[in-house]
Protein backbone atom coordinates (compact mmCIF):
# COMPACT_ATOMS: atom_id res chain seq x y z
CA UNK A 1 0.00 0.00 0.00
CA UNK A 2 2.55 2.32 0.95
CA UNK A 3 4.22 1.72 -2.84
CA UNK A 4 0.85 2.67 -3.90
CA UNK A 5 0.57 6.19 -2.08
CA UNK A 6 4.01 6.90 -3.26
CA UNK A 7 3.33 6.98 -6.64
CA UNK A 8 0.04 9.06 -6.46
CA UNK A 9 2.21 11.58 -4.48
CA UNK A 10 4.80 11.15 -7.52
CA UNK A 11 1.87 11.71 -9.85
CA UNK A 12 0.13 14.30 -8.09
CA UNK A 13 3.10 16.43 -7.72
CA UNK A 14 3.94 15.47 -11.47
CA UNK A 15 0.82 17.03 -12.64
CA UNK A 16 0.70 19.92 -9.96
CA UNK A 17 4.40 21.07 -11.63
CA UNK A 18 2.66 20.93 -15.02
CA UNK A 19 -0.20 22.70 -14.00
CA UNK A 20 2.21 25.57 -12.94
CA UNK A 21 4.09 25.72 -15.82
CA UNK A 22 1.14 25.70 -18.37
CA UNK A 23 -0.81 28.91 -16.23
CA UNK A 24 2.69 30.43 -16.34
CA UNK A 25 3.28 30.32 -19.74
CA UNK A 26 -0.59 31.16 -20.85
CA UNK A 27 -0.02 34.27 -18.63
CA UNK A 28 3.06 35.73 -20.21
CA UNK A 29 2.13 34.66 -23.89
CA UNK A 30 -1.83 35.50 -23.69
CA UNK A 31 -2.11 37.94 -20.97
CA UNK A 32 1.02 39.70 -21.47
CA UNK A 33 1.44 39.21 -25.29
CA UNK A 34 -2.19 39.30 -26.34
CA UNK A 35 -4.73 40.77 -23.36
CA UNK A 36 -2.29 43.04 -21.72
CA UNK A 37 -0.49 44.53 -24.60
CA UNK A 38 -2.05 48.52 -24.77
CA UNK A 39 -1.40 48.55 -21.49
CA UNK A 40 1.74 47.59 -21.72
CA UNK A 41 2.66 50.01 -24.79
CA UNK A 42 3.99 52.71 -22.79
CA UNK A 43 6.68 50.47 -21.91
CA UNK A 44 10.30 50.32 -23.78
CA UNK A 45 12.36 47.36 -24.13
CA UNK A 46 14.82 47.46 -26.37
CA UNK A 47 13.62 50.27 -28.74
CA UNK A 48 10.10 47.89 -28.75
CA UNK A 49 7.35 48.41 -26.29
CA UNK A 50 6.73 46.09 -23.82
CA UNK A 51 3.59 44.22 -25.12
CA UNK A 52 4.93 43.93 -28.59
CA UNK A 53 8.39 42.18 -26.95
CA UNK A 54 6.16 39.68 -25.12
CA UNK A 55 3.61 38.99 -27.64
CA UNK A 56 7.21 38.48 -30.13
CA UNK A 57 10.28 37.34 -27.80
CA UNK A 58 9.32 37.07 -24.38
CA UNK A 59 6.82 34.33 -24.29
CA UNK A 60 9.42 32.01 -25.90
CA UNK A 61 12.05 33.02 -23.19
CA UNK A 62 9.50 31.81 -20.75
CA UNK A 63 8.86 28.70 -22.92
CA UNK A 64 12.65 28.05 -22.73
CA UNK A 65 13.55 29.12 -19.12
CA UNK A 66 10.12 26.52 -18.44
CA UNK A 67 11.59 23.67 -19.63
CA UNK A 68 14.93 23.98 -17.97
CA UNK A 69 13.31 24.58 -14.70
CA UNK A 70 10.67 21.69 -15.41
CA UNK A 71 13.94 19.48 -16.42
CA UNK A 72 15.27 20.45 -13.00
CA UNK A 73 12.39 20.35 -10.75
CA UNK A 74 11.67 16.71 -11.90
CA UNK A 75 14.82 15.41 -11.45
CA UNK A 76 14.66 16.49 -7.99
CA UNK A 77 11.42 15.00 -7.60
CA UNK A 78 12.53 12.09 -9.36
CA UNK A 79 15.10 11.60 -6.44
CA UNK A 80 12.78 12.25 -4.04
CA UNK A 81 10.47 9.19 -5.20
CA UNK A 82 13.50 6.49 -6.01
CA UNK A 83 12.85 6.88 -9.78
CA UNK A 84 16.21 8.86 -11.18
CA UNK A 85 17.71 7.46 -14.32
């Protein structure tokens, strides 16, 4: 039983990491990029205002920077459960 409850708490965590990634990422490319950009015109980045840099570069930075942190944060979990490569 106890192998049992391990690997719901190794799922449930699995899918509570993804779930955190995914609202993440649909907040900096839809809210920031899509909803948010005239408010977020009066902002410059790099010559570019702000909403225009999300809606173009940003919301792959965050796609990139989430799946190095998602590589990281389940190979610590991984550990945690006994399951590492």
């Amino acid at each position: 039983m106890a192998d049992k409850d391990s690997s719901n708490a190794y799922w449930a965590a699995n899918v509570r990491i993804i779930v955190i990634s995914l609202a993440i990422w649909f907040v900096c490319s839809f809210g920031l990029g899509i909803i948010l950009r005239p408010a977020l015109s009066g902002i410059s980045v790099g010559g570019a205002d702000l909403g225009f840099w999300f809606a173009q570069n940003g919301s792959i930075y965050v796609f990139l920077i989430l799946i190095f942190a998602y590589a990281a944060i389940m190979n610590r979990l991984d550990r945690q459960h006994g399951v590492e490569e």
